[in-house]
N, C-alpha and C. Protein backbone atom coordinates (compact mmCIF):
# COMPACT_ATOMS: atom_id res chain seq x y z
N UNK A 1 -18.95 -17.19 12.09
CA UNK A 1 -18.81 -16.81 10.69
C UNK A 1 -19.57 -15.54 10.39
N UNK A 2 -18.86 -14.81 9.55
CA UNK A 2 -19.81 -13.54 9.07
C UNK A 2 -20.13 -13.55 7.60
N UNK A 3 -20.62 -13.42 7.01
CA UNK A 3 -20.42 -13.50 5.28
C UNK A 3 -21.05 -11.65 5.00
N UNK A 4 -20.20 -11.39 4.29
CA UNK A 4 -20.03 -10.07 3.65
C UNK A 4 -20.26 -9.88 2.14
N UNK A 5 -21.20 -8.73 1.95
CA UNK A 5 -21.74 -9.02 0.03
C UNK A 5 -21.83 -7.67 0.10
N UNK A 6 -20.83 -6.81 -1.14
CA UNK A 6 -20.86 -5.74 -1.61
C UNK A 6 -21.39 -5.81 -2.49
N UNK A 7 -22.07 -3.98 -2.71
CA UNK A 7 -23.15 -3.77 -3.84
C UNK A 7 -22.22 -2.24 -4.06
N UNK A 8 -23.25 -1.62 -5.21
CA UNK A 8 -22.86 -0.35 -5.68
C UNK A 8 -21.89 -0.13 -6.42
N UNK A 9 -21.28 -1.10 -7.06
CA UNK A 9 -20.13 -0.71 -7.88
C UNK A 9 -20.71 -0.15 -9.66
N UNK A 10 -19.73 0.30 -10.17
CA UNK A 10 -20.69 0.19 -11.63
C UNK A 10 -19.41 1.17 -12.41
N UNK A 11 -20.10 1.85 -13.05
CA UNK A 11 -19.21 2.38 -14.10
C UNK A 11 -19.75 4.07 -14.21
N UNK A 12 -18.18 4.84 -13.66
CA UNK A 12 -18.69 6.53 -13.33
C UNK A 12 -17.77 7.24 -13.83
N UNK A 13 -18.25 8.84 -14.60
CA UNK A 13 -16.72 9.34 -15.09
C UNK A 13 -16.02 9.77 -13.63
N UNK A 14 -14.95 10.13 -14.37
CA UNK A 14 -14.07 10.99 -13.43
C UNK A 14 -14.71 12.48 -12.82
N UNK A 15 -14.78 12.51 -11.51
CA UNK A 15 -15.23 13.61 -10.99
C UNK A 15 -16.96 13.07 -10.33
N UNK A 16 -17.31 12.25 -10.66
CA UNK A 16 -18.41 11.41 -10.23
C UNK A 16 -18.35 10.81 -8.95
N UNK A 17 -19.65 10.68 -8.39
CA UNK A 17 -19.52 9.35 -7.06
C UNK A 17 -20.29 8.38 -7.35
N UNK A 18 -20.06 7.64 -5.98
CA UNK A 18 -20.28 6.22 -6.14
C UNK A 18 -20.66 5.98 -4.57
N UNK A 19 -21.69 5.24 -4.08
CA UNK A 19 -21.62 5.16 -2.61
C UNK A 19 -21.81 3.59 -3.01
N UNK A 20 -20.41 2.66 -1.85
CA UNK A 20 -20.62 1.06 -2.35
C UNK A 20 -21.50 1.16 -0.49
N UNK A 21 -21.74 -0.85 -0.76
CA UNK A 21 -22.32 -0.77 0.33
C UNK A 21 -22.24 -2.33 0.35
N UNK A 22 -21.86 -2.79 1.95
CA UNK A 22 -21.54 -4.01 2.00
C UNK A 22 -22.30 -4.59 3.73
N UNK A 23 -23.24 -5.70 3.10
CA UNK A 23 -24.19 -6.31 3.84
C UNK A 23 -23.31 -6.98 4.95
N UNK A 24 -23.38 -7.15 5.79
CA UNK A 24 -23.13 -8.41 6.48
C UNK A 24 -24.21 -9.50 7.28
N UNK A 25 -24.17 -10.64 7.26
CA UNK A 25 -24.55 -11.31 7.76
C UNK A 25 -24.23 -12.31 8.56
N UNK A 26 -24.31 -13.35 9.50
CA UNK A 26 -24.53 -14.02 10.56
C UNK A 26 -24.04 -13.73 11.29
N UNK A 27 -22.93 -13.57 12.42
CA UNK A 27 -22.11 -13.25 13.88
C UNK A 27 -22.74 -12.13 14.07
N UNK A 28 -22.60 -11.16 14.94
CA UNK A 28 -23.13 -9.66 15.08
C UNK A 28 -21.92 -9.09 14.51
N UNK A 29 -22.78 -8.00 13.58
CA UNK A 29 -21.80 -7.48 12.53
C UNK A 29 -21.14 -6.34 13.66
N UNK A 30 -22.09 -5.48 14.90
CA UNK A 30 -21.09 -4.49 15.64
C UNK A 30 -19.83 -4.73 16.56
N UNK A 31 -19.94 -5.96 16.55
CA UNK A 31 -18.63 -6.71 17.44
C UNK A 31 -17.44 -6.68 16.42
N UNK A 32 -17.67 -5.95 14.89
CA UNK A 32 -15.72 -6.65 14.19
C UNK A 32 -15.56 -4.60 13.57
N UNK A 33 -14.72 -4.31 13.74
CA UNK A 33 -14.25 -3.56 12.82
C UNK A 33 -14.38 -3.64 11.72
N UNK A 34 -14.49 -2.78 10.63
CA UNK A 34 -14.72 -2.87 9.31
C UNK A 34 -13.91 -2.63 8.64
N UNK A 35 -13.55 -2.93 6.86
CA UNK A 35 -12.46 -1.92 6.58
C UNK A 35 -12.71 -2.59 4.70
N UNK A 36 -12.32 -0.94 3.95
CA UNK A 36 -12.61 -1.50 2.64
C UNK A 36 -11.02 -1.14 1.61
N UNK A 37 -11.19 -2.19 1.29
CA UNK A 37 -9.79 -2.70 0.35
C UNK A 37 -10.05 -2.29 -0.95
N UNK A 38 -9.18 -2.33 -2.01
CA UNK A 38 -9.26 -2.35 -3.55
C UNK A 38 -7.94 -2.83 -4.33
N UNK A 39 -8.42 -3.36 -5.18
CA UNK A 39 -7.49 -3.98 -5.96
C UNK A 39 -7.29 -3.86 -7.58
N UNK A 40 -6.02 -3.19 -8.27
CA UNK A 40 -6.33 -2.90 -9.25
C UNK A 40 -5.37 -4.00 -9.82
N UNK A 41 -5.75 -3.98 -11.66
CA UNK A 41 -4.81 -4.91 -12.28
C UNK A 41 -4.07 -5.34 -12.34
N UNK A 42 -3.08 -6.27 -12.02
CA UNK A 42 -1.88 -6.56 -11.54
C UNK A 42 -1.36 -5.38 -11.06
N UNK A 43 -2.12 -5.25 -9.77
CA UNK A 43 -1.74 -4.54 -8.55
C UNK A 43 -1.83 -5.51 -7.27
N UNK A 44 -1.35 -5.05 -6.09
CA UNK A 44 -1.72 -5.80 -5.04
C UNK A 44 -2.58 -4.99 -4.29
N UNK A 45 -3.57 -5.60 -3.35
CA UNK A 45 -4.42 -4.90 -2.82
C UNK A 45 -4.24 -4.37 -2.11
N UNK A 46 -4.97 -3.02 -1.75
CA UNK A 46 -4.41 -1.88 -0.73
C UNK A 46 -5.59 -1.10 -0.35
N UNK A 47 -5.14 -1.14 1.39
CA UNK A 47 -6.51 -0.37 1.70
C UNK A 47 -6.55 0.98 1.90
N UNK A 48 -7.92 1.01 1.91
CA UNK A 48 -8.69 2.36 1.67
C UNK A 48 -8.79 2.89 2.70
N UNK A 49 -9.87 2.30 3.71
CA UNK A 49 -10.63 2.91 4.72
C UNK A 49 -11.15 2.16 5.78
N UNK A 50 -11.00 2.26 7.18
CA UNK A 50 -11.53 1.29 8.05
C UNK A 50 -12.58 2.51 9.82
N UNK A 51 -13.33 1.47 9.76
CA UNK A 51 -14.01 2.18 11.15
C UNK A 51 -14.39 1.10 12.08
N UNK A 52 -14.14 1.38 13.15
CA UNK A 52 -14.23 1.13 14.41
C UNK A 52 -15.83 0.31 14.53
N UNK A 53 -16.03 -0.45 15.49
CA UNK A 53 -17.19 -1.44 15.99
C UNK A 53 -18.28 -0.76 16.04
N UNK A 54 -18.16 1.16 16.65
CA UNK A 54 -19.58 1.92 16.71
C UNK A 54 -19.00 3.38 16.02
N UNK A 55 -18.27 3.15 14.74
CA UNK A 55 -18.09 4.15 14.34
C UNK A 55 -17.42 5.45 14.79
N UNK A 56 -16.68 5.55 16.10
CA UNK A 56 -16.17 6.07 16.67
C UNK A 56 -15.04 6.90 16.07
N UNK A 57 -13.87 5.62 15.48
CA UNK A 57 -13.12 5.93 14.65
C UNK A 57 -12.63 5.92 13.60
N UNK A 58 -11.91 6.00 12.84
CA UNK A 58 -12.07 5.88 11.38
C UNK A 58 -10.67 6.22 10.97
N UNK A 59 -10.08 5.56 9.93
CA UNK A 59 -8.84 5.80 9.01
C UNK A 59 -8.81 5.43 7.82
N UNK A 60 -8.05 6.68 7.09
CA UNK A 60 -8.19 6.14 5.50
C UNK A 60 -6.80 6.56 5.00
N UNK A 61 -6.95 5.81 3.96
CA UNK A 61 -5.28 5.97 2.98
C UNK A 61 -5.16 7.18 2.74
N UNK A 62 -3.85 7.90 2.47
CA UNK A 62 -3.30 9.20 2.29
C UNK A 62 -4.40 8.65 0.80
N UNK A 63 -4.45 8.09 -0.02
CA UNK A 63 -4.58 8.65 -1.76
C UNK A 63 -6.20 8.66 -1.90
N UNK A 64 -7.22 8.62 -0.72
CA UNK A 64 -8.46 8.81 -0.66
C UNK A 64 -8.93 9.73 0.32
N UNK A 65 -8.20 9.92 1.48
CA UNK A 65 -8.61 11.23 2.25
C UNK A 65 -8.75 12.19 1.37
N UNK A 66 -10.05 12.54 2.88
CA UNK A 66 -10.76 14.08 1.79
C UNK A 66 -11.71 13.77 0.63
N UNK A 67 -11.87 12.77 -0.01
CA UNK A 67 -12.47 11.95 -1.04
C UNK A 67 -13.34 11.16 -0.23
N UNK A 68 -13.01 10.24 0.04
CA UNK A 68 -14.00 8.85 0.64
C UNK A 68 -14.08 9.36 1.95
N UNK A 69 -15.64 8.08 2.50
CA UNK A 69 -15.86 8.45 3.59
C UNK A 69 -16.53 7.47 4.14
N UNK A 70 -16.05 6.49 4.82
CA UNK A 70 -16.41 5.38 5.57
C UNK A 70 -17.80 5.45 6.61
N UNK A 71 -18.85 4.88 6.67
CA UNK A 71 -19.35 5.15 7.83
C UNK A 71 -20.41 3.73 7.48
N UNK A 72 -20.99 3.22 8.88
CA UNK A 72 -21.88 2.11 9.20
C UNK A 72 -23.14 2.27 10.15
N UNK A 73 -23.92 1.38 9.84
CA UNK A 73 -25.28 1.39 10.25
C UNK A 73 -25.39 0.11 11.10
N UNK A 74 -25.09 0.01 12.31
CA UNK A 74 -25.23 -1.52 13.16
C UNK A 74 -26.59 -2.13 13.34
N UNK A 75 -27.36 -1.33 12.90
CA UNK A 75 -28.91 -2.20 12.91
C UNK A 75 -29.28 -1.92 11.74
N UNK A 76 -28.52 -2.45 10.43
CA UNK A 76 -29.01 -2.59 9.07
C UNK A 76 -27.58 -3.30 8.90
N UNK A 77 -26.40 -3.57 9.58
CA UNK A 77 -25.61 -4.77 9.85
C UNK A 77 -24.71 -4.38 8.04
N UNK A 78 -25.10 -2.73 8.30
CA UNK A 78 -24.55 -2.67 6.79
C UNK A 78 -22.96 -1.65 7.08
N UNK A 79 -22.06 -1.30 6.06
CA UNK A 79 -20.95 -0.71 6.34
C UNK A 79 -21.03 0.24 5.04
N UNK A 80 -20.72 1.40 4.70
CA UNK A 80 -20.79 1.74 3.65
C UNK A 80 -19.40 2.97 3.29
N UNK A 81 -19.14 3.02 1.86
CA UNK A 81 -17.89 3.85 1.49
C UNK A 81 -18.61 4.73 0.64
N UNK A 82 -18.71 6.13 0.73
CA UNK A 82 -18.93 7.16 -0.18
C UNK A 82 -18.02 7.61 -1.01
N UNK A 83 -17.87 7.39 -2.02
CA UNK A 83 -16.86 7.95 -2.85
C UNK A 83 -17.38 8.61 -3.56
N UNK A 84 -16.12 10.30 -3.63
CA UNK A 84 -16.80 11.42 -4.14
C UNK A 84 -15.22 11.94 -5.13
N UNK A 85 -15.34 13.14 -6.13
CA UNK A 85 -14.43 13.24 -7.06
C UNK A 85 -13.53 12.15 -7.23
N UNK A 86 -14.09 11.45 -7.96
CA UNK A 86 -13.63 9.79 -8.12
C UNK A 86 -12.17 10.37 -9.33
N UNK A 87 -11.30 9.53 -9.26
CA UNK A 87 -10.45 9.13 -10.35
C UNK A 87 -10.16 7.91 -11.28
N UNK A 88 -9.48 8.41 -12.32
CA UNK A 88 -9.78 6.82 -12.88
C UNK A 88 -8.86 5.95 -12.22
N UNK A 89 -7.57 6.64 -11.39
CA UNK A 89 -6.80 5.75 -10.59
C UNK A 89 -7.61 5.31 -9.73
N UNK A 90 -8.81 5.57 -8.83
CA UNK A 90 -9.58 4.79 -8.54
C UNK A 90 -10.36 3.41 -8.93
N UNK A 91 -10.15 2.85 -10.35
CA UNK A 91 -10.72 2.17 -10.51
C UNK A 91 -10.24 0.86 -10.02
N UNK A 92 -11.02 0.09 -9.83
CA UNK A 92 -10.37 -1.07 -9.26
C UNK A 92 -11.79 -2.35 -8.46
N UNK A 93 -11.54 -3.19 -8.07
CA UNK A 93 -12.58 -3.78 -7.74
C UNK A 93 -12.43 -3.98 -5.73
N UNK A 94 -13.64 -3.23 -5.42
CA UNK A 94 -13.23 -2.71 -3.89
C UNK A 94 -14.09 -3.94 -2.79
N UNK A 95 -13.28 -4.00 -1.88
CA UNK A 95 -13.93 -5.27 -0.99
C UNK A 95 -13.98 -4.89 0.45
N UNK A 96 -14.89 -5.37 0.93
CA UNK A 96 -14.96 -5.39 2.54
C UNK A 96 -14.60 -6.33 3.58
N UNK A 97 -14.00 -5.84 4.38
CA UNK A 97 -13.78 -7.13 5.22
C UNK A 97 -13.45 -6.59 6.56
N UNK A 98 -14.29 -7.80 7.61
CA UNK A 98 -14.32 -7.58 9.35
C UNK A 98 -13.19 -7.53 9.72
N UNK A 99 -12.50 -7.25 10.55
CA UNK A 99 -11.55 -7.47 11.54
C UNK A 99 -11.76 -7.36 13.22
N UNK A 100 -11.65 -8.57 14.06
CA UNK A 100 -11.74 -8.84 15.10
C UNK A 100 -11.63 -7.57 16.39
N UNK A 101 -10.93 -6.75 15.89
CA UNK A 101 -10.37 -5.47 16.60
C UNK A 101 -9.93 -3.99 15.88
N UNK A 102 -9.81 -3.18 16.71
CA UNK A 102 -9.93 -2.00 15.88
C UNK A 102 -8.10 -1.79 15.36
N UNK A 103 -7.54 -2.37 16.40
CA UNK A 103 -6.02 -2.68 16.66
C UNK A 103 -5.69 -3.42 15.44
N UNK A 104 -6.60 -4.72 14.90
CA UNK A 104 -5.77 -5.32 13.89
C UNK A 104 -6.60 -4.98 12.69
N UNK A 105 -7.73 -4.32 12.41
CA UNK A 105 -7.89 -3.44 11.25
C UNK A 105 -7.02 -2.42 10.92
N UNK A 106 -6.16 -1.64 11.90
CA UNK A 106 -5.28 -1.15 11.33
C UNK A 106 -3.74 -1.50 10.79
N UNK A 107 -3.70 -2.71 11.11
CA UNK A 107 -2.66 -3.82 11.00
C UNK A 107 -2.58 -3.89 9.46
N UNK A 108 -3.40 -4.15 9.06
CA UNK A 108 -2.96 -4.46 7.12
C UNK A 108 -4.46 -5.64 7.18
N UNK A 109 -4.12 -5.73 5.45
CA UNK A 109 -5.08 -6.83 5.24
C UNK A 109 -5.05 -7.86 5.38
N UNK A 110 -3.91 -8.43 5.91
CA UNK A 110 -3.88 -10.11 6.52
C UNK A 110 -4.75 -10.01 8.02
N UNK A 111 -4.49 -8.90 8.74
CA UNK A 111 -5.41 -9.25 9.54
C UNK A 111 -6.87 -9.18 9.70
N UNK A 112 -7.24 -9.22 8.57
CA UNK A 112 -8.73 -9.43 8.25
C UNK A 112 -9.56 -10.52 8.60
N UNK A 113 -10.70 -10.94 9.12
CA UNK A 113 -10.55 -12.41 9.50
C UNK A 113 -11.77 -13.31 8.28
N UNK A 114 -12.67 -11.55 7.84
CA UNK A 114 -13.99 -12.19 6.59
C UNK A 114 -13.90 -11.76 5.38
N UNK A 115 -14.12 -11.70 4.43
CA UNK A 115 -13.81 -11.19 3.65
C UNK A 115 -15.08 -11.00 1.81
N UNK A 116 -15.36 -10.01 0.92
CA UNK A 116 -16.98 -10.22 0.71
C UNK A 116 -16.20 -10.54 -0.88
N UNK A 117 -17.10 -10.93 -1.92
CA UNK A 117 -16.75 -11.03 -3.28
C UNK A 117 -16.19 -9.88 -3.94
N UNK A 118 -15.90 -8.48 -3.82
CA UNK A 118 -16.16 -7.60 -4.18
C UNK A 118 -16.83 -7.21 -5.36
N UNK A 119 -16.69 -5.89 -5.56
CA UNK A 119 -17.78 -4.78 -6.40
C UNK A 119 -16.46 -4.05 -7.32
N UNK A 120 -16.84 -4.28 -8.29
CA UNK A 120 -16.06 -3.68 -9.27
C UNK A 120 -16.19 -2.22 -9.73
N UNK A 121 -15.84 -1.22 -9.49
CA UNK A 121 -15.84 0.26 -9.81
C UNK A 121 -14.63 0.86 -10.61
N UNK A 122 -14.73 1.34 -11.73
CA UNK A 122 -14.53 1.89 -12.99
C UNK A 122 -14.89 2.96 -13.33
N UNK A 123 -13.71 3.90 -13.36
CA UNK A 123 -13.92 5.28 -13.52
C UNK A 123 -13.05 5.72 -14.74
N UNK A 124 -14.48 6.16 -15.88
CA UNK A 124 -13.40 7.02 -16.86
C UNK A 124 -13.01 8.24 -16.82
N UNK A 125 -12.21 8.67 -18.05
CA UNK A 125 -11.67 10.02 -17.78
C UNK A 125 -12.41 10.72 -19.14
């Protein structure tokens, strides 16, 4: 089991950042791929950004490249998303979650295997 707890969300204008940041705990967090999701109001969720077991590699959605920027710390078991010239289409409540392989983090979000409460981020205009 891993349990995952995002922080950093809050409330930023447009053109603002935001760096979230999501703990993990129990299994060894450098053994899963990472990857951060968001979900807006009767929207379905769609991901953002995912990196590799030692950070190696990394992929993000066409509508945040160039903007966000995924990166992790394996001995602080932490994963973190920088978000920079934020939009308010950004707003949404953003989540983290392991995936077993770097292969099925890029698969979609069913193949996720943990998944954290998320962090709610809200961007005005």
């Amino acid at each position: 089991q891993v349990q995952l707890a995002e922080s950093g969300g809050g409330l930023v204008q447009a053109g603002g950042s935001l760096r979230l940041s999501c703990a993990a705990s129990g299994r060894t967090f450098s053994a899963y791929a990472m990857g951060w999701f968001r979900q807006a109001p009767g929207k379905e969720r769609e991901f953002a950004a995912a990196i590799s077991w030692n950070g190696g590699s990394t992929y993000y959605a066409d509508s945040v490249k160039g903007r966000f920027t995924i990166s992790r710390d394996n001995a602080k078991n932490t994963v973190y998303l920088q978000m920079n010239s934020l939009k308010p289409e950004d707003t949404a409540v953003y989540y983290c979650a392991a995936a077993t392989t770097w292969a099925l983090a890029a698969a979609g979000a069913s193949k996720y295997r943990y998944w954290g409460q998320g962090t709610q981020v809200t961007v005005s205009s």
